[in-house]
C-alpha atoms as a PDB file:
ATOM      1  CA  UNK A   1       6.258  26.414 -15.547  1.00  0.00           C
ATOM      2  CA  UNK A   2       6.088  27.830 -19.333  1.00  0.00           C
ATOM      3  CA  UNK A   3       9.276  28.172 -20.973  1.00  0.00           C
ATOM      4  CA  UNK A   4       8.466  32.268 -21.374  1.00  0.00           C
ATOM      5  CA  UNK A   5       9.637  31.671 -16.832  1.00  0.00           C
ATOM      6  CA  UNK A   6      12.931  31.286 -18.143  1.00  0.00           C
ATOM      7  CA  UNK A   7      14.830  34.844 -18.146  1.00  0.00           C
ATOM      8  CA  UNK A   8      17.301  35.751 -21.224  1.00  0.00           C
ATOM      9  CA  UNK A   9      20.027  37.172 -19.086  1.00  0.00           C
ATOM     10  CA  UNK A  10      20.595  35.964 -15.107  1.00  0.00           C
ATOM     11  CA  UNK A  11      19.377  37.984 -12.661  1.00  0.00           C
ATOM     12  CA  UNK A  12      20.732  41.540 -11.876  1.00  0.00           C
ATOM     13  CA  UNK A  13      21.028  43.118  -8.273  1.00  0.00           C
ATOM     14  CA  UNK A  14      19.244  45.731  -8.002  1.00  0.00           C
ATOM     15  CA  UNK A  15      20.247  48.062  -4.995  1.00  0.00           C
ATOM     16  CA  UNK A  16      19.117  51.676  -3.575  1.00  0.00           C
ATOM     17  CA  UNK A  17      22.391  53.653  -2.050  1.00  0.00           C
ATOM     18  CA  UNK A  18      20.915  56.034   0.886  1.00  0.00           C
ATOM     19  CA  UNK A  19      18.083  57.085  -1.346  1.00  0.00           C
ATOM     20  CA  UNK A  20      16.419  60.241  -0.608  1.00  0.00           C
ATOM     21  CA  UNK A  21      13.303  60.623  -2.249  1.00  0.00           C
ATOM     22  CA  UNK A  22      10.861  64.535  -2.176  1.00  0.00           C
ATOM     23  CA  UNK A  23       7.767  65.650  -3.472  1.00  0.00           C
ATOM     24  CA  UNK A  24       7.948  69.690  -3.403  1.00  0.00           C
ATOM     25  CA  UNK A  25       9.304  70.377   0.007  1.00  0.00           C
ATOM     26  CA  UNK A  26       8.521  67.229   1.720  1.00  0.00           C
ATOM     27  CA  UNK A  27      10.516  64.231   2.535  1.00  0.00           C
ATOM     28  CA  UNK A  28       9.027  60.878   1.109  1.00  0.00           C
ATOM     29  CA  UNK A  29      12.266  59.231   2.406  1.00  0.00           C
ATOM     30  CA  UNK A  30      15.699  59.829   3.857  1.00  0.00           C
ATOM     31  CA  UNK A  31      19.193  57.134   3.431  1.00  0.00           C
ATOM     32  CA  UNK A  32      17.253  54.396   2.071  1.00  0.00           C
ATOM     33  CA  UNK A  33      19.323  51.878   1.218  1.00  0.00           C
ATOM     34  CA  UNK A  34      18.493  48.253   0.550  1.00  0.00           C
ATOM     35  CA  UNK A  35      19.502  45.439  -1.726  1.00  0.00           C
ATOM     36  CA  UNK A  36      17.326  42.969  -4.511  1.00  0.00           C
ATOM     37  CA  UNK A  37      18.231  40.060  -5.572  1.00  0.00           C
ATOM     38  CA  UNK A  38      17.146  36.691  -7.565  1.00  0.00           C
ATOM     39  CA  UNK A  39      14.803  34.474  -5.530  1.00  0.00           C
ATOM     40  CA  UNK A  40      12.965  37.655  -3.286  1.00  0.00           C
ATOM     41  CA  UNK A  41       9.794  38.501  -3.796  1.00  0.00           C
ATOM     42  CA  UNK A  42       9.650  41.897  -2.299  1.00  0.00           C
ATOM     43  CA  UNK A  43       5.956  43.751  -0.860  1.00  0.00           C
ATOM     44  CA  UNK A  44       5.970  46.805  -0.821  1.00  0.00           C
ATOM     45  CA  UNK A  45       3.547  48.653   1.849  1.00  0.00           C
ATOM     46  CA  UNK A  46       2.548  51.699   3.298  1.00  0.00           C
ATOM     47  CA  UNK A  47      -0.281  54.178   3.289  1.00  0.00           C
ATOM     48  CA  UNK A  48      -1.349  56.306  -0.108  1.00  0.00           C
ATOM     49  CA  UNK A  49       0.782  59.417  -0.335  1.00  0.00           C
ATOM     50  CA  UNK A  50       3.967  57.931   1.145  1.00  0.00           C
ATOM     51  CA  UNK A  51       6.375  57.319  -1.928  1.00  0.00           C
ATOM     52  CA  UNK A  52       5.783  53.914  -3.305  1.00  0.00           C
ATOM     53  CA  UNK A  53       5.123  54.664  -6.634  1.00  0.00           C
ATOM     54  CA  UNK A  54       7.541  57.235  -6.664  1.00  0.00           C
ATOM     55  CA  UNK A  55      10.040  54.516  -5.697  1.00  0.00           C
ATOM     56  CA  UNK A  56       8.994  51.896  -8.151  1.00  0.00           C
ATOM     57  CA  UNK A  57       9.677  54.683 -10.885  1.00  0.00           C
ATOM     58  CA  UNK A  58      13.377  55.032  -9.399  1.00  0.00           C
ATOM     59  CA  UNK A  59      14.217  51.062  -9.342  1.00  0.00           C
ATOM     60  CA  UNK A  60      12.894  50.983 -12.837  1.00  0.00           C
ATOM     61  CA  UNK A  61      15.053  53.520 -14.052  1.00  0.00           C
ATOM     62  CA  UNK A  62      12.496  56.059 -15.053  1.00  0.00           C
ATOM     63  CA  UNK A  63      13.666  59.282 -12.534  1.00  0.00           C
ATOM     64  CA  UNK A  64      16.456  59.939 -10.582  1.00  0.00           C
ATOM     65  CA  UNK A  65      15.897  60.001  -6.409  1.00  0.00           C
ATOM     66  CA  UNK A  66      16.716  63.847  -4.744  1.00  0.00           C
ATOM     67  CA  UNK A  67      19.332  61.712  -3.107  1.00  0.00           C
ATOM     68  CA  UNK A  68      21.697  58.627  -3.386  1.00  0.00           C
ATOM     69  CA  UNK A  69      21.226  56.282  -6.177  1.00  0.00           C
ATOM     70  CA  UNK A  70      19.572  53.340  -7.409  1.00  0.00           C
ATOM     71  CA  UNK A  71      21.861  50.630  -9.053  1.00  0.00           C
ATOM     72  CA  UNK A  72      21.905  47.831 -11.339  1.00  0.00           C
ATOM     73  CA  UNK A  73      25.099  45.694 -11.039  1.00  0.00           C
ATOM     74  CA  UNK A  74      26.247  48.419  -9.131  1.00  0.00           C
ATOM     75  CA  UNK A  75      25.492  50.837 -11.661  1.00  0.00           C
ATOM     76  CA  UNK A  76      23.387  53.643 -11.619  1.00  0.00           C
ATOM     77  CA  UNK A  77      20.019  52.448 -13.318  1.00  0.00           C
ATOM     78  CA  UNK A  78      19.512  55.547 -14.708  1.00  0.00           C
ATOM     79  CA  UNK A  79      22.576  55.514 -17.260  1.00  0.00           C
ATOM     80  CA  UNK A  80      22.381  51.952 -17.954  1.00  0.00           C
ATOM     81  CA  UNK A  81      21.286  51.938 -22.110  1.00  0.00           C
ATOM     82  CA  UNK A  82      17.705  51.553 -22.436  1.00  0.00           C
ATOM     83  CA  UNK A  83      17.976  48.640 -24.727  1.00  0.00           C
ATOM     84  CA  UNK A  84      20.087  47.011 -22.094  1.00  0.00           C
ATOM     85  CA  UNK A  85      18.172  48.084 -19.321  1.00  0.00           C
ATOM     86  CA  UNK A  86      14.583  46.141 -20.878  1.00  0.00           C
ATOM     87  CA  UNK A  87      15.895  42.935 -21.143  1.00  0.00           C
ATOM     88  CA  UNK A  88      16.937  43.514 -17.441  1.00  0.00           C
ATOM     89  CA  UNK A  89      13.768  44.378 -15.459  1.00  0.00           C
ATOM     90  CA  UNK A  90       9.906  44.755 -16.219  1.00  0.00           C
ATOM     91  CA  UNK A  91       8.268  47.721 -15.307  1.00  0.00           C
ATOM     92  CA  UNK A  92       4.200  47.735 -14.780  1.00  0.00           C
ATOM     93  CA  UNK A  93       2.785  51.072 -14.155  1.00  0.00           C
ATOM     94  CA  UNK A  94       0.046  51.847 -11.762  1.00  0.00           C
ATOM     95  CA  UNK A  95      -2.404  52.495 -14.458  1.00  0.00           C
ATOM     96  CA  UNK A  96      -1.968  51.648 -18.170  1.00  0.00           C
ATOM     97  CA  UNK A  97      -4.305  53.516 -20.788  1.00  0.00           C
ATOM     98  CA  UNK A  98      -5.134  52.264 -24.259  1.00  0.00           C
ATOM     99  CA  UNK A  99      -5.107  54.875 -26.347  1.00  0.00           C
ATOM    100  CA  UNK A 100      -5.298  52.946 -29.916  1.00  0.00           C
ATOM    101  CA  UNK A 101      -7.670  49.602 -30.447  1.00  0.00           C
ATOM    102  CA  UNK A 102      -5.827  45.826 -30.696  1.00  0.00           C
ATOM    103  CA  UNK A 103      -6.345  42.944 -30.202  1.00  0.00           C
ATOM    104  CA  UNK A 104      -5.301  41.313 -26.638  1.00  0.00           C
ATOM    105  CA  UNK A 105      -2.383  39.030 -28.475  1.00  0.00           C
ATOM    106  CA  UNK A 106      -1.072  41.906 -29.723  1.00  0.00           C
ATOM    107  CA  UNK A 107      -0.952  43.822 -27.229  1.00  0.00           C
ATOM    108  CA  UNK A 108       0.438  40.786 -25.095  1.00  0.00           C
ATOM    109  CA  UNK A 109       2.912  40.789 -27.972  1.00  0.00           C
ATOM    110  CA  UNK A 110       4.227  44.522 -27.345  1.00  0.00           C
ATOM    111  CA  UNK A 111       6.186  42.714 -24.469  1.00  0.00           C
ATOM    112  CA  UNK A 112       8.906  40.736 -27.205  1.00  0.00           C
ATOM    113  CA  UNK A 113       9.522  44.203 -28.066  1.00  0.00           C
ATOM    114  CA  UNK A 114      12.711  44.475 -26.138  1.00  0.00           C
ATOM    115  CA  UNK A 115      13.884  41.260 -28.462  1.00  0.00           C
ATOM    116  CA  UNK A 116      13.397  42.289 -31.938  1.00  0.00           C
ATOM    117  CA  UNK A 117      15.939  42.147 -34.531  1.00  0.00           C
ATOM    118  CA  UNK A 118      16.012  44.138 -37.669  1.00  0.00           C
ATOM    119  CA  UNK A 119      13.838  40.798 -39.331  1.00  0.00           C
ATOM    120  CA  UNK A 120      10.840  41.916 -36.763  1.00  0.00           C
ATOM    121  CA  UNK A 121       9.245  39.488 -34.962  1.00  0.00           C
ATOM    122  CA  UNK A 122       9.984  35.294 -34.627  1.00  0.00           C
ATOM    123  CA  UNK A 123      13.684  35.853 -33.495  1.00  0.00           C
ATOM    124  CA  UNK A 124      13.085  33.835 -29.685  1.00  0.00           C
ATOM    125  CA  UNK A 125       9.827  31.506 -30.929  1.00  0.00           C
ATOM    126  CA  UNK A 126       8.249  35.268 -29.631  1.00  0.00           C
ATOM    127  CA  UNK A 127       4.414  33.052 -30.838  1.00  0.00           C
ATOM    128  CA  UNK A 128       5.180  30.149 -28.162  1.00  0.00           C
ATOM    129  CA  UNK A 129       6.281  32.612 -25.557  1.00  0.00           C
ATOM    130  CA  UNK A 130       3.141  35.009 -25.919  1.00  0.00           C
ATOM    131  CA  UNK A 131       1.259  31.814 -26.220  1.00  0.00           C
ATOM    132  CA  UNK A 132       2.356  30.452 -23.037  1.00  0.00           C
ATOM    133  CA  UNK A 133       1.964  33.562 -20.699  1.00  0.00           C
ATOM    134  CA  UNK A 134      -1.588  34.249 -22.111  1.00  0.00           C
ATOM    135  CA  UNK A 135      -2.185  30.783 -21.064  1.00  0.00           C
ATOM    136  CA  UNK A 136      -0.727  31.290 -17.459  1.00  0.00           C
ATOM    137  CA  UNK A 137      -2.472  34.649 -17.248  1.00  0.00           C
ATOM    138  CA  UNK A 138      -5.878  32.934 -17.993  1.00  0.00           C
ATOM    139  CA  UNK A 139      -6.130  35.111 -21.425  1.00  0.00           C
ATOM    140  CA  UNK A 140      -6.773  32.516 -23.849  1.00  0.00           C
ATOM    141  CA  UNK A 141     -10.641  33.120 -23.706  1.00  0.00           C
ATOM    142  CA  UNK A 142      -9.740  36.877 -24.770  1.00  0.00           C
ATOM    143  CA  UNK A 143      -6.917  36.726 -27.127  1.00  0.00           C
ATOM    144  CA  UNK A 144      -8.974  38.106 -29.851  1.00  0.00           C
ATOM    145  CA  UNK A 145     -10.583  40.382 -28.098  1.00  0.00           C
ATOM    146  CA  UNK A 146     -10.263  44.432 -28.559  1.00  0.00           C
ATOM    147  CA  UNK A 147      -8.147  45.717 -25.409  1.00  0.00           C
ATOM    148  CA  UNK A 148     -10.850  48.237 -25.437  1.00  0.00           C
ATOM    149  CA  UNK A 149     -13.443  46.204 -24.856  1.00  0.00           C
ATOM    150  CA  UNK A 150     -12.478  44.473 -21.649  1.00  0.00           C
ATOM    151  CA  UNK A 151     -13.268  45.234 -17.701  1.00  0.00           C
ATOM    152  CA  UNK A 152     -10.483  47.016 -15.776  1.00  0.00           C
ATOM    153  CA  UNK A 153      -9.203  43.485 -14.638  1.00  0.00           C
ATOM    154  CA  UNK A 154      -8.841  41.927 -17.878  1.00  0.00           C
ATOM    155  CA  UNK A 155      -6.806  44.742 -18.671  1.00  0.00           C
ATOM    156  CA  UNK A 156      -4.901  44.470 -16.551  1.00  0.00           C
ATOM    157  CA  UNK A 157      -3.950  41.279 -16.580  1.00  0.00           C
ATOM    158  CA  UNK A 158      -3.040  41.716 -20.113  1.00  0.00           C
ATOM    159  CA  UNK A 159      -0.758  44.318 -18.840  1.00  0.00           C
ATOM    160  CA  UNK A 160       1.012  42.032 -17.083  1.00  0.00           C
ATOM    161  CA  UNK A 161       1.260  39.372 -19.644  1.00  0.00           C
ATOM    162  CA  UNK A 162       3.102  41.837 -21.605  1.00  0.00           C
ATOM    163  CA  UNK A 163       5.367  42.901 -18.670  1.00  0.00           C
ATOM    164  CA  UNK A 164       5.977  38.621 -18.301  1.00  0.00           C
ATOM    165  CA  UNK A 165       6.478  38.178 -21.943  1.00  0.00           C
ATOM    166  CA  UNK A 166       9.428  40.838 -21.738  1.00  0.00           C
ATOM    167  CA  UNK A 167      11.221  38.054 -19.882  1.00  0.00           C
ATOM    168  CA  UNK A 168      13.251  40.147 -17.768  1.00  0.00           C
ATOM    169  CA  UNK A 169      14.726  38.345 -14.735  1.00  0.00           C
ATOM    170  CA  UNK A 170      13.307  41.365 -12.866  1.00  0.00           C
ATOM    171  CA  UNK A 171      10.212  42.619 -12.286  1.00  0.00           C
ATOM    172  CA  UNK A 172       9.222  45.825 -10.806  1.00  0.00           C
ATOM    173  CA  UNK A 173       5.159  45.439 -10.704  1.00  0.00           C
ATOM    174  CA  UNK A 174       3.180  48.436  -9.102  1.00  0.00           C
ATOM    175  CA  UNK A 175      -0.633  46.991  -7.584  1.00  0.00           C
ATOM    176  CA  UNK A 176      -0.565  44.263 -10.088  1.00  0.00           C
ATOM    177  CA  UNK A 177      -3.951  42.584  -8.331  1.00  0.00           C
ATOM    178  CA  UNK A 178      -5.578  46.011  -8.807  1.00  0.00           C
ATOM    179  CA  UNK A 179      -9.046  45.518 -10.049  1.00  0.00           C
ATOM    180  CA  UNK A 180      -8.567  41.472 -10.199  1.00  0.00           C
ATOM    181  CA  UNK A 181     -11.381  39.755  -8.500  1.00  0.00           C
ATOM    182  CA  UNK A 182      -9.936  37.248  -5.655  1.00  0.00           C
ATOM    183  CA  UNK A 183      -9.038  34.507  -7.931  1.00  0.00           C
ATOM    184  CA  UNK A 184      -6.939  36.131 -10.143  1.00  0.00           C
ATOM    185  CA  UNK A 185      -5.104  37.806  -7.263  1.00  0.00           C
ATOM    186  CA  UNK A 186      -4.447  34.571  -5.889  1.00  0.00           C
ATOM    187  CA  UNK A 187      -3.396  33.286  -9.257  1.00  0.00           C
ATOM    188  CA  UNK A 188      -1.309  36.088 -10.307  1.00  0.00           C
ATOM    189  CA  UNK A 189       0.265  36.129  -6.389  1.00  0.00           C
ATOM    190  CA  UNK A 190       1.208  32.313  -7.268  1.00  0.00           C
ATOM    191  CA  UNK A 191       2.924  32.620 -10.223  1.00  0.00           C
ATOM    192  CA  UNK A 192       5.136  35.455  -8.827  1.00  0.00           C
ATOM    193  CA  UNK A 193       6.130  33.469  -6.067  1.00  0.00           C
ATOM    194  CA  UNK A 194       7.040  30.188  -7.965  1.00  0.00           C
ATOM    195  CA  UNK A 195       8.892  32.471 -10.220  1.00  0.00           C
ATOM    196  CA  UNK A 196      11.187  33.962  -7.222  1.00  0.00           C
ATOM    197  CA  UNK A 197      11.463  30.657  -5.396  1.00  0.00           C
ATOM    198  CA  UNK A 198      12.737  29.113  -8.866  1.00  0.00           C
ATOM    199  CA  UNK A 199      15.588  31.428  -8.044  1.00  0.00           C
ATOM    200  CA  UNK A 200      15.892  32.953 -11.895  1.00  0.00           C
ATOM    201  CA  UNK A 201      13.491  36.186 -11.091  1.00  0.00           C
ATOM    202  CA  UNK A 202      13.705  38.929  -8.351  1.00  0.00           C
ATOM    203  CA  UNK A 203      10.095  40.886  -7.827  1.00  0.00           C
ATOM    204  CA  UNK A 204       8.920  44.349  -6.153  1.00  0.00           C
ATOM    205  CA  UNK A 205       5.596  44.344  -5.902  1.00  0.00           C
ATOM    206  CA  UNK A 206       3.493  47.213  -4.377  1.00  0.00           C
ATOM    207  CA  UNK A 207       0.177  46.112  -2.108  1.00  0.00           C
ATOM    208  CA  UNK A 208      -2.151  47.102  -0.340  1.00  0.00           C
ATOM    209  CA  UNK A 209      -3.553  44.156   1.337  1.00  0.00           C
ATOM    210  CA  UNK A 210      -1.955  43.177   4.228  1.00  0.00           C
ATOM    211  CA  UNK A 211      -2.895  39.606   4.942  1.00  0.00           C
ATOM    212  CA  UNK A 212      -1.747  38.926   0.936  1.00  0.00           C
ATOM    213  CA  UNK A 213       1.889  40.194   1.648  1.00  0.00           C
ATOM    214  CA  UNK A 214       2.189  38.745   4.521  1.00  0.00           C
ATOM    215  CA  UNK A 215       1.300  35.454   2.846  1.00  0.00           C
ATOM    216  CA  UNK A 216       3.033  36.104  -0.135  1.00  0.00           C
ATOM    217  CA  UNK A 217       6.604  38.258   0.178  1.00  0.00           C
ATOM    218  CA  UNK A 218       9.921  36.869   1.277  1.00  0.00           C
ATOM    219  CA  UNK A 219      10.815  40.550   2.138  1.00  0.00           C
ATOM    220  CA  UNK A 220       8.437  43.793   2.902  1.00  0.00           C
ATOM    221  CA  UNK A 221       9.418  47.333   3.047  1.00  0.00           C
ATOM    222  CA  UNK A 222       7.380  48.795   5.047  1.00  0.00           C
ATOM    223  CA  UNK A 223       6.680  52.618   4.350  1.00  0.00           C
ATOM    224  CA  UNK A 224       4.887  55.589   6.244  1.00  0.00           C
ATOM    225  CA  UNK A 225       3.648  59.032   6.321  1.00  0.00           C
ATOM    226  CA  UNK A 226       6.477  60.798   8.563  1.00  0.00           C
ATOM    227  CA  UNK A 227       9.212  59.296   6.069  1.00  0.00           C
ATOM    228  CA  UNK A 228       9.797  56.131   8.787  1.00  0.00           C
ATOM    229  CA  UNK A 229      10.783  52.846   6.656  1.00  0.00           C
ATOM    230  CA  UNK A 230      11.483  49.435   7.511  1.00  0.00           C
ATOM    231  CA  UNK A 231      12.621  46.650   5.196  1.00  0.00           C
ATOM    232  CA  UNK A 232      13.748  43.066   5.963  1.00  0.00           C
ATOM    233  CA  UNK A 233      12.213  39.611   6.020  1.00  0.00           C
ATOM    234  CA  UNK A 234       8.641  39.855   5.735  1.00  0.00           C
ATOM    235  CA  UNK A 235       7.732  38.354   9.026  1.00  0.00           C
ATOM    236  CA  UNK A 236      10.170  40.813  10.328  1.00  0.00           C
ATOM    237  CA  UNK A 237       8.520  43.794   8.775  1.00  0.00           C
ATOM    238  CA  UNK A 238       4.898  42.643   9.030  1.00  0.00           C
ATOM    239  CA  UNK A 239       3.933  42.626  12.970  1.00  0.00           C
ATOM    240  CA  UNK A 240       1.032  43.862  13.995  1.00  0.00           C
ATOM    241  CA  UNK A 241       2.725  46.823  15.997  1.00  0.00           C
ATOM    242  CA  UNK A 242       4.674  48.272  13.049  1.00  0.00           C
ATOM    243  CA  UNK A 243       1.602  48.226  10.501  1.00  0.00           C
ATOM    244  CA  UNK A 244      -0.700  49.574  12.975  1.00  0.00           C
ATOM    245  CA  UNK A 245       2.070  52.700  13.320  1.00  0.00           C
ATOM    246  CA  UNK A 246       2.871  52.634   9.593  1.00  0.00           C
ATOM    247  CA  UNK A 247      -0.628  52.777   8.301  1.00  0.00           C
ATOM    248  CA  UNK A 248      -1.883  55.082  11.235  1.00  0.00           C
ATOM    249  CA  UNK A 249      -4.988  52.235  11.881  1.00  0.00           C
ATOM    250  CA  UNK A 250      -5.072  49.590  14.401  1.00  0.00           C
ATOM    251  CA  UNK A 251      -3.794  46.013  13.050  1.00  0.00           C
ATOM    252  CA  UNK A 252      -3.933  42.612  14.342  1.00  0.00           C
ATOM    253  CA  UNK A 253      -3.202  39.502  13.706  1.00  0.00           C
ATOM    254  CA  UNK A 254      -5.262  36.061  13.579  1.00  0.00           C
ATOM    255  CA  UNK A 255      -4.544  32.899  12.357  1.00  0.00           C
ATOM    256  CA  UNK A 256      -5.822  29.181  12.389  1.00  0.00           C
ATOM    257  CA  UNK A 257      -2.547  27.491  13.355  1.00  0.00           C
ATOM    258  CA  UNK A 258      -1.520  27.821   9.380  1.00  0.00           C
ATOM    259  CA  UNK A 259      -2.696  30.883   7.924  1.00  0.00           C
ATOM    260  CA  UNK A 260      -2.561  33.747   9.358  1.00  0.00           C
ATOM    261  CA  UNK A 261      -4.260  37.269   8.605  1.00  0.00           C
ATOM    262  CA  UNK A 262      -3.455  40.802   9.324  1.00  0.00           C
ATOM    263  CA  UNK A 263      -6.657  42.732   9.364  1.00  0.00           C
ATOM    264  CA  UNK A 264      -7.997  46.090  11.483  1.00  0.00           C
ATOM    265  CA  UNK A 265      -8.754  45.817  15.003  1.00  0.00           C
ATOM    266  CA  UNK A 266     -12.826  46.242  14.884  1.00  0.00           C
ATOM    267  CA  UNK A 267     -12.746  46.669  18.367  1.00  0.00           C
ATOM    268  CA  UNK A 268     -11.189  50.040  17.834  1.00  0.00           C
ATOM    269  CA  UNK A 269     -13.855  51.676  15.897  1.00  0.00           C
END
């Protein structure tokens, strides 16, 4: 693992206190509360519509939930200083837009941000750590590259780069494999798991594919249309029965003696 793995500050918990989260008069969520901590990688599942983004934006700090609280060393993320709060977690977005033209080590670069002193750039070898994550990103073809020249999935795996160059023990990542072709998913699923299992990182990760959490997370939260949530140990969360109910589609499960797969139950259709 690159040196950029290694986290500036140790690991913070991250918890929600009987969250209650709305959009207009509906309930996304009622008295969620759930804990985050170094060495989980957390998946985060459920239907479109149901809240997840909406909760992403609350662990990172970003809004406050209707209800309850979300808290970093048990204190409210929201009034931790922003300053302090970057060098604690990562936040990817659902979609990122470039709005100006640079060049992809630049914008990789944008990550150190969070670590500048008043001399600007070079203060934590900020070249070797951009370096390094382009590398692990499989970026180094592209580095010179205009941001606005590259497919959806380059993008966006220069979007993360940036969110791993932060090097924030915590990373709140919302459909990171969006747009990646299968290899890159796998290879971006990796590194987020040998992060967590190094036991220096905690991640939330939001996904849609089934079969890839259930491969992939230590832990699941499992969300769905009529506010119902589940959360726990992946294999826990990630049956058959409860997906089929959460994502309102039948789900089954199939598996070689080693892998298995969760995938729709053709028969029903």
């Amino acid at each position: 693992m690159s040196h950029w793995s290694e986290p500036i500050t140790g690991c913070p918990q991250l918890a929600l206190r009987d969250v209650c989260l709305r959009a207009g008069s509906r309930t996304l969520v009622e008295g969620l509360s759930m804990s985050i901590g170094a060495g989980q990688l957390w998946c985060v599942v459920g239907p479109n519509g149901v809240g997840k983004s909406t909760l992403m934006g609350v662990l990172a700090g970003l809004r406050a939930p209707e209800g309850g609280a979300a808290e970093v060393n048990d204190a409210a993320v929201t009034q931790v200083a922003p300053a302090t709060l970057a060098r604690q977690r990562a936040y990817l977005p659902q979609a990122v837009h470039d709005t100006f033209s640079m060049i992809v080590e630049d914008a990789v670069r944008i990550g150190r941000h969070p670590h500048l002193n008043g001399w600007g750039w070079g203060k934590r070898d900020d070249d070797r750590i951009v370096g390094d994550v382009i590398g692990d990103l499989d970026l180094d073809g592209l580095r010179g590259r205009d941001v606005l020249t590259l497919s959806g999935g380059e993008r966006q795996r220069v979007s993360l780069a940036a969110a791993l160059a932060q090097q924030a023990p915590l990373l709140l990542l919302d459909e990171p494999v969006a747009h990646l072709d299968l290899r890159h998913q796998i290879m971006v699923l990796d590194l987020l798991q040998r992060l967590t299992r190094a036991g220096r990182h905690a991640a939330v990760v939001i996904l849609h594919d089934l079969t890839l959490a259930h491969r992939y997370a230590s832990h699941a939260l499992l969300m769905a249309e009529d506010g119902h949530a589940i959360h726990g140990p992946a294999h826990e969360v990630l049956t058959p029965a409860q997906c089929s109910r959460a994502l309102r589609t039948p789900i089954i499960s199939i598996s070689d003696g080693t892998h298995t797969a969760l995938i729709p139950d053709g028969s029903q259709t």
